[in-house]
PDB file of N, CA and C in Angstrom:
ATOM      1  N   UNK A   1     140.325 121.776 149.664  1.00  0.00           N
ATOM      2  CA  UNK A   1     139.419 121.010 148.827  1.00  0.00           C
ATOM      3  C   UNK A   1     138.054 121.701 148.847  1.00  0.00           C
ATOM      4  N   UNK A   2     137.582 121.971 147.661  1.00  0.00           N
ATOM      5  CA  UNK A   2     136.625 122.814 147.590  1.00  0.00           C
ATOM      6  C   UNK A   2     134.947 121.591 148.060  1.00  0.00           C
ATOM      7  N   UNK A   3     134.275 122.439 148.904  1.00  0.00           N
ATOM      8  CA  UNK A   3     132.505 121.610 149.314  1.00  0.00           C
ATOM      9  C   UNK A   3     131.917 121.561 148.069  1.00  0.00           C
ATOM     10  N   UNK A   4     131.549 120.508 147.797  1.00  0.00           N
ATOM     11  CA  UNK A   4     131.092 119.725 146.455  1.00  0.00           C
ATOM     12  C   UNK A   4     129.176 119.606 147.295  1.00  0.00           C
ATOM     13  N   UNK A   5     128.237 120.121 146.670  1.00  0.00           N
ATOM     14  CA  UNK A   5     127.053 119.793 146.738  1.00  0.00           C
ATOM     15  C   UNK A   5     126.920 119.448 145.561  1.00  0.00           C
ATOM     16  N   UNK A   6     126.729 118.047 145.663  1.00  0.00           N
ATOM     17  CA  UNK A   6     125.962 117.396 144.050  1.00  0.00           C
ATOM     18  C   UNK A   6     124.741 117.243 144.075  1.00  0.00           C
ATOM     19  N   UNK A   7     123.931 117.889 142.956  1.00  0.00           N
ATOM     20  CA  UNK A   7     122.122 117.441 142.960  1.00  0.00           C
ATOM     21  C   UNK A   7     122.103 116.414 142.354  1.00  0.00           C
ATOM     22  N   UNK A   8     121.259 115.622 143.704  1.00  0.00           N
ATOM     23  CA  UNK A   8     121.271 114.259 143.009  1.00  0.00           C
ATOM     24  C   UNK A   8     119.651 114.040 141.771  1.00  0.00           C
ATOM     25  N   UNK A   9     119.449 113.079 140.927  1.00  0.00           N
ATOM     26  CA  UNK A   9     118.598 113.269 140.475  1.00  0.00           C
ATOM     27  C   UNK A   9     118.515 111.475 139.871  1.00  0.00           C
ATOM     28  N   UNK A  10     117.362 111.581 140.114  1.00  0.00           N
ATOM     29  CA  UNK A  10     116.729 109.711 140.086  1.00  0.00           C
ATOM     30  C   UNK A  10     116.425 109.476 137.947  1.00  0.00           C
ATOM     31  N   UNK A  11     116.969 108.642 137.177  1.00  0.00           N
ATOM     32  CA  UNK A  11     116.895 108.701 135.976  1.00  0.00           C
ATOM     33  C   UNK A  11     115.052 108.707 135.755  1.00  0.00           C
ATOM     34  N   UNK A  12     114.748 108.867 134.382  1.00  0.00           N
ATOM     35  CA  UNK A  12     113.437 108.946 134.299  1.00  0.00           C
ATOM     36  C   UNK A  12     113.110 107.726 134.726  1.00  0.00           C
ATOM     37  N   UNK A  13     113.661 106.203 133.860  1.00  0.00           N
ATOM     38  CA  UNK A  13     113.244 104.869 133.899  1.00  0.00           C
ATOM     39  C   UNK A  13     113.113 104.643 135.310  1.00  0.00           C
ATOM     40  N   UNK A  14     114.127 105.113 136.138  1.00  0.00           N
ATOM     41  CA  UNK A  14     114.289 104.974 137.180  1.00  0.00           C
ATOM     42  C   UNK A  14     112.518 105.250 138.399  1.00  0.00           C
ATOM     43  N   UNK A  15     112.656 106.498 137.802  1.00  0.00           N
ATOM     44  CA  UNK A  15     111.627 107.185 138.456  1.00  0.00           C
ATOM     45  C   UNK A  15     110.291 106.490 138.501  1.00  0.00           C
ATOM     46  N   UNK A  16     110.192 106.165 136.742  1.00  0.00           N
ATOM     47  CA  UNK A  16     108.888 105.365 136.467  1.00  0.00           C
ATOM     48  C   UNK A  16     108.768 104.043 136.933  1.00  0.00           C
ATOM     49  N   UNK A  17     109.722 103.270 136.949  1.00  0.00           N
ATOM     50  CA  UNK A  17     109.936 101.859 138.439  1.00  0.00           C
ATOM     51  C   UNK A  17     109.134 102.511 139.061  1.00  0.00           C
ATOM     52  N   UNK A  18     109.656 102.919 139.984  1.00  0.00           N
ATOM     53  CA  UNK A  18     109.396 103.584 141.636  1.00  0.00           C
ATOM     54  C   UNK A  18     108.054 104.125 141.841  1.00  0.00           C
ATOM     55  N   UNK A  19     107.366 104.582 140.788  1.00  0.00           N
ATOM     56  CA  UNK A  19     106.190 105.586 140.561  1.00  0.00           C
ATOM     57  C   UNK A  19     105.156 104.341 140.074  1.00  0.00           C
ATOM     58  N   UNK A  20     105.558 103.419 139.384  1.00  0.00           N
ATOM     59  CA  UNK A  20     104.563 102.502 139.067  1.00  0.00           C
ATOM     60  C   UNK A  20     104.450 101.329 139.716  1.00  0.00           C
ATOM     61  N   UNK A  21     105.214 101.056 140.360  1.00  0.00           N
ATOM     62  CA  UNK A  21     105.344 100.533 141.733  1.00  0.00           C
ATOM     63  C   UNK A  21     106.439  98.928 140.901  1.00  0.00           C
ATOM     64  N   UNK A  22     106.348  98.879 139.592  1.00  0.00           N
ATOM     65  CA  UNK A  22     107.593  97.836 139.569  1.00  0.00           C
ATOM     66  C   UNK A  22     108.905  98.198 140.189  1.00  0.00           C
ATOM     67  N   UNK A  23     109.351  96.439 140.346  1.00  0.00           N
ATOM     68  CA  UNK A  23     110.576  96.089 141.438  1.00  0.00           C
ATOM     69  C   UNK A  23     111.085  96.445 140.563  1.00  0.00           C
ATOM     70  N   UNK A  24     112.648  97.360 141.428  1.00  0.00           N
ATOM     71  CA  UNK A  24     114.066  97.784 140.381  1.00  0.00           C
ATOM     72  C   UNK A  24     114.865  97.146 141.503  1.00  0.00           C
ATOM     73  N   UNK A  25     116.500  96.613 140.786  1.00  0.00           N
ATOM     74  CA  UNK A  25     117.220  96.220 141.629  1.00  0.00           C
ATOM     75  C   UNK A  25     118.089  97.201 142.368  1.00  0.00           C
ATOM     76  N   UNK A  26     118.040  98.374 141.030  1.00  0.00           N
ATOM     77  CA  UNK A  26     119.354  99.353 141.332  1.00  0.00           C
ATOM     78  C   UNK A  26     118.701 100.880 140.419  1.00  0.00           C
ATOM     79  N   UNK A  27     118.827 101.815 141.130  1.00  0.00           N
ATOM     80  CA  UNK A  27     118.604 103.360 140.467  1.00  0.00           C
ATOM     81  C   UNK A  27     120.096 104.196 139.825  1.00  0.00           C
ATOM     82  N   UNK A  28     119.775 104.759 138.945  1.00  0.00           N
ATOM     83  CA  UNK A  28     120.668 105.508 138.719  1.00  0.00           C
ATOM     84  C   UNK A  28     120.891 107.159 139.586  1.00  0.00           C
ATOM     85  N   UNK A  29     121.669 107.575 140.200  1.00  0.00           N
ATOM     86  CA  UNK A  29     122.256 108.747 140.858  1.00  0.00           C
ATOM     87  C   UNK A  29     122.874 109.437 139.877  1.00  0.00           C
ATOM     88  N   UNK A  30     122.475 110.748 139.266  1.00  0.00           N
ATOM     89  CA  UNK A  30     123.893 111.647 138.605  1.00  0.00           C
ATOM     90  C   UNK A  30     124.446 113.054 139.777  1.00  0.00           C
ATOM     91  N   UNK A  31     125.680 112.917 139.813  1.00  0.00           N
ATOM     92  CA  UNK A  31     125.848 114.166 140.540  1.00  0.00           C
ATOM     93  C   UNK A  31     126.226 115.575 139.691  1.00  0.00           C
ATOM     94  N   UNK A  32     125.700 116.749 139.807  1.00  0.00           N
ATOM     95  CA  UNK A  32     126.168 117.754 138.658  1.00  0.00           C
ATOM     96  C   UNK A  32     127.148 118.512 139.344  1.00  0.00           C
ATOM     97  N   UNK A  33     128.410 118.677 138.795  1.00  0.00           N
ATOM     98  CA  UNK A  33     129.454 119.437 139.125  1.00  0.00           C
ATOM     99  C   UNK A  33     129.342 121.034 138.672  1.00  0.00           C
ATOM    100  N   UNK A  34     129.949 122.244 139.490  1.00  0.00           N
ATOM    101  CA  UNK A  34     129.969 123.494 138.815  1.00  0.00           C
ATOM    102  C   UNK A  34     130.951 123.449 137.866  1.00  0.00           C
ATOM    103  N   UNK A  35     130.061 124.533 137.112  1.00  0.00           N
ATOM    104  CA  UNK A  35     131.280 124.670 135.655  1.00  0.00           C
ATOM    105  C   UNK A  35     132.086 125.873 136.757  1.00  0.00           C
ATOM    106  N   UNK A  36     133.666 125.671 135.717  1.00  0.00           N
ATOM    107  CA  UNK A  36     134.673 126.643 135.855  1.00  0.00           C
ATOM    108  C   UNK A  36     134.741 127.545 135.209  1.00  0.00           C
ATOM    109  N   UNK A  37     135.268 128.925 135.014  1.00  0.00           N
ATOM    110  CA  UNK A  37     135.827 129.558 134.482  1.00  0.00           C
ATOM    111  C   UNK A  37     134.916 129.887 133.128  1.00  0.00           C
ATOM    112  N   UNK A  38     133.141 130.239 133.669  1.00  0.00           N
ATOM    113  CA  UNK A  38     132.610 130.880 132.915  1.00  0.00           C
ATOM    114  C   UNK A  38     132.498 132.196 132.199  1.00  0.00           C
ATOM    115  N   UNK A  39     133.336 132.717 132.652  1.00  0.00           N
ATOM    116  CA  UNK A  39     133.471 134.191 132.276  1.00  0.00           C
ATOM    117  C   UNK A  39     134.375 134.202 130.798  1.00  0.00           C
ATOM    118  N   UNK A  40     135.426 133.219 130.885  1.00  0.00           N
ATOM    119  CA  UNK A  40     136.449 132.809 130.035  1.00  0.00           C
ATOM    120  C   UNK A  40     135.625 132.112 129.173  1.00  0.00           C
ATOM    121  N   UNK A  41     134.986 131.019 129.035  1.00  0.00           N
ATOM    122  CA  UNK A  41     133.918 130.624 128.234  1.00  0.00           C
ATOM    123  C   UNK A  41     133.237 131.889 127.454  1.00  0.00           C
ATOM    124  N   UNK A  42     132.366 132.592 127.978  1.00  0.00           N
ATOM    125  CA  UNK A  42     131.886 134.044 127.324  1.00  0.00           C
ATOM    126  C   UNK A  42     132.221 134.250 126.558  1.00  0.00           C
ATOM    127  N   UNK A  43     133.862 134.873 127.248  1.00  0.00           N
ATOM    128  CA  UNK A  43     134.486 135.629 126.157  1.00  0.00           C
ATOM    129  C   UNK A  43     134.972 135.008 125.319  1.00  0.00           C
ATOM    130  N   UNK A  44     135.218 133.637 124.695  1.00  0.00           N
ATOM    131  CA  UNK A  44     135.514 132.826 124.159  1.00  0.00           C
ATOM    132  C   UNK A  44     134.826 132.789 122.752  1.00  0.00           C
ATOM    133  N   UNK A  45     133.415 132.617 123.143  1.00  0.00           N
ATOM    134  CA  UNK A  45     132.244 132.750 122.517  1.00  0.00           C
ATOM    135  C   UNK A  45     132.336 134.084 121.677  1.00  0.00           C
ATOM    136  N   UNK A  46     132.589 135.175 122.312  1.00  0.00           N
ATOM    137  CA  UNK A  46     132.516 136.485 121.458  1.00  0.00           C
ATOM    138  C   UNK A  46     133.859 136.270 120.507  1.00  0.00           C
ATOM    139  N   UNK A  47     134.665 135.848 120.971  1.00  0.00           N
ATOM    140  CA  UNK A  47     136.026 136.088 120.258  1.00  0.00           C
ATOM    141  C   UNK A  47     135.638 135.483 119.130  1.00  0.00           C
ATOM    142  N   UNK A  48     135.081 134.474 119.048  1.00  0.00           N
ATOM    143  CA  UNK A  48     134.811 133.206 117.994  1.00  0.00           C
ATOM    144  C   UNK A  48     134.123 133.855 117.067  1.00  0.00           C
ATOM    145  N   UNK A  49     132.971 135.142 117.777  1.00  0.00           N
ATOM    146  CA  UNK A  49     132.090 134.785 116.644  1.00  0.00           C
ATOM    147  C   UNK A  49     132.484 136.580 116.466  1.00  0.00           C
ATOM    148  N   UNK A  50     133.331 137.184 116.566  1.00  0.00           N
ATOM    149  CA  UNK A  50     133.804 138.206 115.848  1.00  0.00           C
ATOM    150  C   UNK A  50     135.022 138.783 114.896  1.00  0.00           C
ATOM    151  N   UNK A  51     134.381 138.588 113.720  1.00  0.00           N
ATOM    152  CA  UNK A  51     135.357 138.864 112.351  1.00  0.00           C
ATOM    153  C   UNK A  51     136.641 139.402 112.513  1.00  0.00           C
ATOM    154  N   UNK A  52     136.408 140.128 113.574  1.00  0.00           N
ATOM    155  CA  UNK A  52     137.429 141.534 113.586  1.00  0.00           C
ATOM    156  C   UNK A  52     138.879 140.347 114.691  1.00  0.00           C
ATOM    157  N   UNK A  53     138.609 139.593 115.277  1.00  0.00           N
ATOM    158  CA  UNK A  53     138.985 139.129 116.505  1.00  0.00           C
ATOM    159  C   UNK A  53     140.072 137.697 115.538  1.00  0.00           C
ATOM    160  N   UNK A  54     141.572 137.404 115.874  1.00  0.00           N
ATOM    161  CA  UNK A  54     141.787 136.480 115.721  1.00  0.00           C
ATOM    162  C   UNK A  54     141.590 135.333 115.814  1.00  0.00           C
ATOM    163  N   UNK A  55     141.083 134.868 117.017  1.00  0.00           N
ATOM    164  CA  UNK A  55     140.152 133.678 116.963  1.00  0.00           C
ATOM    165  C   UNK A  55     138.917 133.338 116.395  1.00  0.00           C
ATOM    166  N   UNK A  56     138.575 134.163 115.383  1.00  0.00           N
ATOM    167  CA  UNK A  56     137.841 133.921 114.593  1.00  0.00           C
ATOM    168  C   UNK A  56     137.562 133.149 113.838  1.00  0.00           C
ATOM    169  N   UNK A  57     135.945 132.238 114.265  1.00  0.00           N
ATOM    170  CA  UNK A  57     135.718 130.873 113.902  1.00  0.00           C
ATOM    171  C   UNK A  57     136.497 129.912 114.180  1.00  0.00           C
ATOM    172  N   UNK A  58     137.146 129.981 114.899  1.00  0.00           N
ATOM    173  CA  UNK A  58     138.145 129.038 115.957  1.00  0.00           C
ATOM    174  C   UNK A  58     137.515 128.407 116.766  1.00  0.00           C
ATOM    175  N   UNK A  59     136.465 127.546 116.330  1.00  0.00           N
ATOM    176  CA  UNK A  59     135.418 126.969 117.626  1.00  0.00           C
ATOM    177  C   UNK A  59     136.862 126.181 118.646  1.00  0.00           C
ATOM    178  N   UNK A  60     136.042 126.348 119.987  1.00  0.00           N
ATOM    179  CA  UNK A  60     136.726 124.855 120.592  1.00  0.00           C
ATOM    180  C   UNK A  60     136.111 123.446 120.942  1.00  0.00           C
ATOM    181  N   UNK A  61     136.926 122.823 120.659  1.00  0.00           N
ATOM    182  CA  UNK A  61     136.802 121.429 120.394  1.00  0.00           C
ATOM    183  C   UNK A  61     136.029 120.658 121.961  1.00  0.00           C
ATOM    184  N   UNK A  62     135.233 119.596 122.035  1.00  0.00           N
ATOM    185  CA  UNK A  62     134.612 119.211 123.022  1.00  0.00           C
ATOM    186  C   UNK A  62     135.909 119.000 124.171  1.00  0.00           C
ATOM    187  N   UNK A  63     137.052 118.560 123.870  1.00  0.00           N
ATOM    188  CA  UNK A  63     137.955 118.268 124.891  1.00  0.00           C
ATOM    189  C   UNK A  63     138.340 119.525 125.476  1.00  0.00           C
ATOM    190  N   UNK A  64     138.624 120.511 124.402  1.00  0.00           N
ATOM    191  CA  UNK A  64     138.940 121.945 124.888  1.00  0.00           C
ATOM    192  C   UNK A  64     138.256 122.364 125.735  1.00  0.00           C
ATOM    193  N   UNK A  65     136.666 122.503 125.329  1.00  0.00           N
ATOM    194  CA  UNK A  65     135.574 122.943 126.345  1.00  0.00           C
ATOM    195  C   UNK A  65     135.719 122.248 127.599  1.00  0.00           C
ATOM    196  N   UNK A  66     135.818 120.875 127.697  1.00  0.00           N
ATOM    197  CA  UNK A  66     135.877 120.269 128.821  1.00  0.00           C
ATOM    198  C   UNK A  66     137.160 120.660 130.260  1.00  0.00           C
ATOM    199  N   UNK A  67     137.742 121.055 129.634  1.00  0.00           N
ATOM    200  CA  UNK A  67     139.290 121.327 130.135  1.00  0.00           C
ATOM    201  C   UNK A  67     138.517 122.753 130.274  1.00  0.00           C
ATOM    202  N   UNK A  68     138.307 123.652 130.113  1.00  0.00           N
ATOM    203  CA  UNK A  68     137.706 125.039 130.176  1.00  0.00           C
ATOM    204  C   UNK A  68     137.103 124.771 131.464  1.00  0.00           C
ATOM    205  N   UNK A  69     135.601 124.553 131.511  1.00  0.00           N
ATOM    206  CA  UNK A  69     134.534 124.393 132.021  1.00  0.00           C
ATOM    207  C   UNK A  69     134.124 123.387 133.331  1.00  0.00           C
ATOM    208  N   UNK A  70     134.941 122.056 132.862  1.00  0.00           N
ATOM    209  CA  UNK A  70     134.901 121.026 133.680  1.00  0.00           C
ATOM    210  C   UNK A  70     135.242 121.004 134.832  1.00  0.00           C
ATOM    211  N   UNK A  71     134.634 120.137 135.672  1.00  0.00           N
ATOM    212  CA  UNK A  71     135.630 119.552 137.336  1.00  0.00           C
ATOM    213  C   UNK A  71     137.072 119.435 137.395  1.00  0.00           C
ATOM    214  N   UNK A  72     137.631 119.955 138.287  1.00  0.00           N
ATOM    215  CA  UNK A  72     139.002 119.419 138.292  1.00  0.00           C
ATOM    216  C   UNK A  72     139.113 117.702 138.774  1.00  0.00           C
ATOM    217  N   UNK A  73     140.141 117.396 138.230  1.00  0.00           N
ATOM    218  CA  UNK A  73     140.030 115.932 138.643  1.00  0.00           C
ATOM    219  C   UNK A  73     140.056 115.799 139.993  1.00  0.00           C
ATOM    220  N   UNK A  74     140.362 116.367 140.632  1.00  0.00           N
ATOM    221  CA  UNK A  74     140.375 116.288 141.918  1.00  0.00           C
ATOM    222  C   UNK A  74     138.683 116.079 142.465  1.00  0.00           C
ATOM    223  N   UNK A  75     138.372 116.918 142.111  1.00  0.00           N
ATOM    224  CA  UNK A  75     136.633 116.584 141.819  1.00  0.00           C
ATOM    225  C   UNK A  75     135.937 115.822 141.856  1.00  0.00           C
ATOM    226  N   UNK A  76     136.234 115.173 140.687  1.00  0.00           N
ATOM    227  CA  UNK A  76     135.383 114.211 139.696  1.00  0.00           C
ATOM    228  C   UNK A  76     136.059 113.037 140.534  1.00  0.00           C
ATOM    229  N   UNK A  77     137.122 112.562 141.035  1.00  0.00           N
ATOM    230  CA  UNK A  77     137.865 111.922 141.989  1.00  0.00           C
ATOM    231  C   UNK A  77     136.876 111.370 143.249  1.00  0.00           C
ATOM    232  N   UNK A  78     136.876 112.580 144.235  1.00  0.00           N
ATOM    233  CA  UNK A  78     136.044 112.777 145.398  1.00  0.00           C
ATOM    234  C   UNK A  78     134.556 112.464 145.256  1.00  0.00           C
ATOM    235  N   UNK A  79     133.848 112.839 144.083  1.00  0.00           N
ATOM    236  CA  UNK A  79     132.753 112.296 143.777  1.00  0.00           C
ATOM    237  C   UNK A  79     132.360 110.736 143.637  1.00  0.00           C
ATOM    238  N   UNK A  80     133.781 110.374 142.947  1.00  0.00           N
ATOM    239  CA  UNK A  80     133.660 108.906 142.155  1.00  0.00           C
ATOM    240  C   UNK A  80     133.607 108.116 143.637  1.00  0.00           C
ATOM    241  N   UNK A  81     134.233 108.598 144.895  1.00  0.00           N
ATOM    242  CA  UNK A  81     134.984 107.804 145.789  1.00  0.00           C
ATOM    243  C   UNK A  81     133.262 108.062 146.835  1.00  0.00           C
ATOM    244  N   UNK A  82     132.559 109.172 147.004  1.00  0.00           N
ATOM    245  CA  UNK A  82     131.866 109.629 147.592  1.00  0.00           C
ATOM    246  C   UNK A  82     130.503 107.935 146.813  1.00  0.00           C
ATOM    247  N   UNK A  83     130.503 107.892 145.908  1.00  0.00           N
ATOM    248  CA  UNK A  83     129.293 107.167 145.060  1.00  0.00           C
ATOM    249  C   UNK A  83     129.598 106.208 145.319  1.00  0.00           C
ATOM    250  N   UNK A  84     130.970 105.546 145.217  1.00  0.00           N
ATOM    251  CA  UNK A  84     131.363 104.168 145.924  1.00  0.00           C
ATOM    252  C   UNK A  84     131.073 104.019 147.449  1.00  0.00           C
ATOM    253  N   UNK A  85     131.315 105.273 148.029  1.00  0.00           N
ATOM    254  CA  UNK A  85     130.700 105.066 149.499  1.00  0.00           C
ATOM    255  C   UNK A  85     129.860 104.728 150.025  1.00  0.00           C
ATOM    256  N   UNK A  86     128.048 104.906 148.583  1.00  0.00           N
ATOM    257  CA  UNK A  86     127.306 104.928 148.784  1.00  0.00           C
ATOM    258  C   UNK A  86     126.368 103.159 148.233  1.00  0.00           C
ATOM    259  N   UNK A  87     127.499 102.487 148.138  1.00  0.00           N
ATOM    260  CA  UNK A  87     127.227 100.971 147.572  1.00  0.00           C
ATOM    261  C   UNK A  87     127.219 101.278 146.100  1.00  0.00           C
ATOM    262  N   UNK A  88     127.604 102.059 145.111  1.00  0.00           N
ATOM    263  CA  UNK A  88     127.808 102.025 143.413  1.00  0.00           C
ATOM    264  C   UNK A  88     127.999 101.171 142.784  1.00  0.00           C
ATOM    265  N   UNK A  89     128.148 100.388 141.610  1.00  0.00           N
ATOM    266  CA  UNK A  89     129.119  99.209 141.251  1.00  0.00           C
ATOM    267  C   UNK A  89     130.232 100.188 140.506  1.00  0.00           C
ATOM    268  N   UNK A  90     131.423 100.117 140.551  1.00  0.00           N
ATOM    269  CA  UNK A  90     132.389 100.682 140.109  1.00  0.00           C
ATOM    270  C   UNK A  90     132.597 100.813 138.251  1.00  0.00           C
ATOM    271  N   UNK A  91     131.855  99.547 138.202  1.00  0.00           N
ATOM    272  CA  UNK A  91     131.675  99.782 136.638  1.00  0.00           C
ATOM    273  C   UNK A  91     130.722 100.152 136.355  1.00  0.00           C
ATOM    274  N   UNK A  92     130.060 100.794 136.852  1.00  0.00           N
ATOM    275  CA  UNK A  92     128.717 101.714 136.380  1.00  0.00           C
ATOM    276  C   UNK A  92     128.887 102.977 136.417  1.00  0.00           C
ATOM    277  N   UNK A  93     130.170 103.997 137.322  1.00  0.00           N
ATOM    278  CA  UNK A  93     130.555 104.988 137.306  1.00  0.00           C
ATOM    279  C   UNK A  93     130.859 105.494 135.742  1.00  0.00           C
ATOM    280  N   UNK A  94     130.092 106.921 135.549  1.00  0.00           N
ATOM    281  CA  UNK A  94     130.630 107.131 134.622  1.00  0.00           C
ATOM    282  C   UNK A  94     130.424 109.043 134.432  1.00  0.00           C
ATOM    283  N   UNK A  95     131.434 109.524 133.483  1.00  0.00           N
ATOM    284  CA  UNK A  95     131.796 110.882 134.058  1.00  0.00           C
ATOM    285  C   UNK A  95     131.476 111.469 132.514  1.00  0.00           C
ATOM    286  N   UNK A  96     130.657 112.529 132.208  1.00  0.00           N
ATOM    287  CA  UNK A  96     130.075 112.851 131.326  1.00  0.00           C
ATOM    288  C   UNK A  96     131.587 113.893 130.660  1.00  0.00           C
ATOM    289  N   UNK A  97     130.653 113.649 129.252  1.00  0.00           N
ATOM    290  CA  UNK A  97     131.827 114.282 128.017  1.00  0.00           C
ATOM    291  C   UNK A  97     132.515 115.900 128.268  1.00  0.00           C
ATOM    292  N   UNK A  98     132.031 116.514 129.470  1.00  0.00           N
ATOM    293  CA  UNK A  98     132.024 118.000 129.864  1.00  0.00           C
ATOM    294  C   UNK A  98     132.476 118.119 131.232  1.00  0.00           C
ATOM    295  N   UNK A  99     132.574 116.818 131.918  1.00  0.00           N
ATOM    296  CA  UNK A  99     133.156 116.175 132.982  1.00  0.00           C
ATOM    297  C   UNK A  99     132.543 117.621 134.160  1.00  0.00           C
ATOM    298  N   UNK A 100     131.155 118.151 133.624  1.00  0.00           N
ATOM    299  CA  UNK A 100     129.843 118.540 134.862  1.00  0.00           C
ATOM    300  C   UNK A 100     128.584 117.505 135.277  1.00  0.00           C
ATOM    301  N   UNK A 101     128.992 116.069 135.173  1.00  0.00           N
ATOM    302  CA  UNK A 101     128.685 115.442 136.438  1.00  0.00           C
ATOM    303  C   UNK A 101     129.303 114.178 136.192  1.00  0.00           C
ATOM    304  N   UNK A 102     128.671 113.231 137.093  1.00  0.00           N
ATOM    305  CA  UNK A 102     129.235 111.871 137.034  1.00  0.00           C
ATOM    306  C   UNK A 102     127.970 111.083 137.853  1.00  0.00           C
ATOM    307  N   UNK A 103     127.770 110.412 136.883  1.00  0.00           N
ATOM    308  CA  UNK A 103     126.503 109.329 137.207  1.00  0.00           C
ATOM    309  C   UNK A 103     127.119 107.957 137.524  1.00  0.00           C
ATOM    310  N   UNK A 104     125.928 106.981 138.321  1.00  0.00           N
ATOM    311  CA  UNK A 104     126.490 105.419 138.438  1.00  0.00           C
ATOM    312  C   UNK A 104     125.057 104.976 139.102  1.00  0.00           C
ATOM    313  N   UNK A 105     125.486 103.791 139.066  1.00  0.00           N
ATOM    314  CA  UNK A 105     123.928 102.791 139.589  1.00  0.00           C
ATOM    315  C   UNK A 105     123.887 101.991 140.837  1.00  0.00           C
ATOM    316  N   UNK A 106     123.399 102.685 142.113  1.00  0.00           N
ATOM    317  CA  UNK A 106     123.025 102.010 143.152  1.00  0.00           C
ATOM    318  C   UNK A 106     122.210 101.047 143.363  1.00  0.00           C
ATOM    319  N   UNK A 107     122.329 100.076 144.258  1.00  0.00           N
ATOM    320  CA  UNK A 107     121.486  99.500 144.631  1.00  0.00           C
ATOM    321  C   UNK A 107     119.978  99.906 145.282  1.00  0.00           C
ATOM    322  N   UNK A 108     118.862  99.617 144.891  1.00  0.00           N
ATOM    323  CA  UNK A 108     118.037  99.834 145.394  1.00  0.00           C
ATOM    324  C   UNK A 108     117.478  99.428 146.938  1.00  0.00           C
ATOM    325  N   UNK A 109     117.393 100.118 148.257  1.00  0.00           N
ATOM    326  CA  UNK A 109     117.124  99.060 149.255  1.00  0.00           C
ATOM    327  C   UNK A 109     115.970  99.951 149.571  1.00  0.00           C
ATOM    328  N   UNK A 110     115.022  98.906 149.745  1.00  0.00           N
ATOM    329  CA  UNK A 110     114.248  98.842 150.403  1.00  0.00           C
ATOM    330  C   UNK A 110     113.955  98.581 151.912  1.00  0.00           C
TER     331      UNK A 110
END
């Protein structure tokens, strides 16, 4: 199982609570996952955008990219379970369209 360092990062609204000193009940956490298989992406990109090349203008589709680029579920899994560890509400988990991170909303303690 690959060591997952997620940067965590406090939402703006979030921030501006905290900074202006209004009460929040709960902050938002996103964790950013590494992309995969950037090199393949690249060349993807060139293939696309050269005449000469069969995949030409063959964009790929957001699911495609995601499946390219994205966390393995295994990943995005360990993360989801790691954020619940951390008091999350489970329905606040949520795993972005490129599935390079996954955000949710903690409780705030003071």
């Amino acid at each position: 199982m690959p060591l997952l360092r997620p940067a965590l990062l406090l939402s703006a609204a979030a921030l501006a609570r905290l900074s202006l000193g209004f009460e929040a009940a709960e902050y938002e956490l996103v964790a950013h996952l590494h992309h995969r298989n950037l090199e393949r992406l690249e060349q993807t990109f060139w293939d696309v955008a050269n005449p000469e090349h069969p995949s030409y203008l063959k964009h790929l589709s957001l699911e495609e990219t995601a499946h390219l680029i994205g966390a393995a579920d295994e990943d995005v899994a360990e993360v989801k379970e790691w954020l619940l560890s951390l008091g999350a509400r489970p329905s606040s988990i949520r795993v972005s369209a490129l599935r390079d991170s996954v955000a949710a909303a903690l409780p705030l303690e003071m």
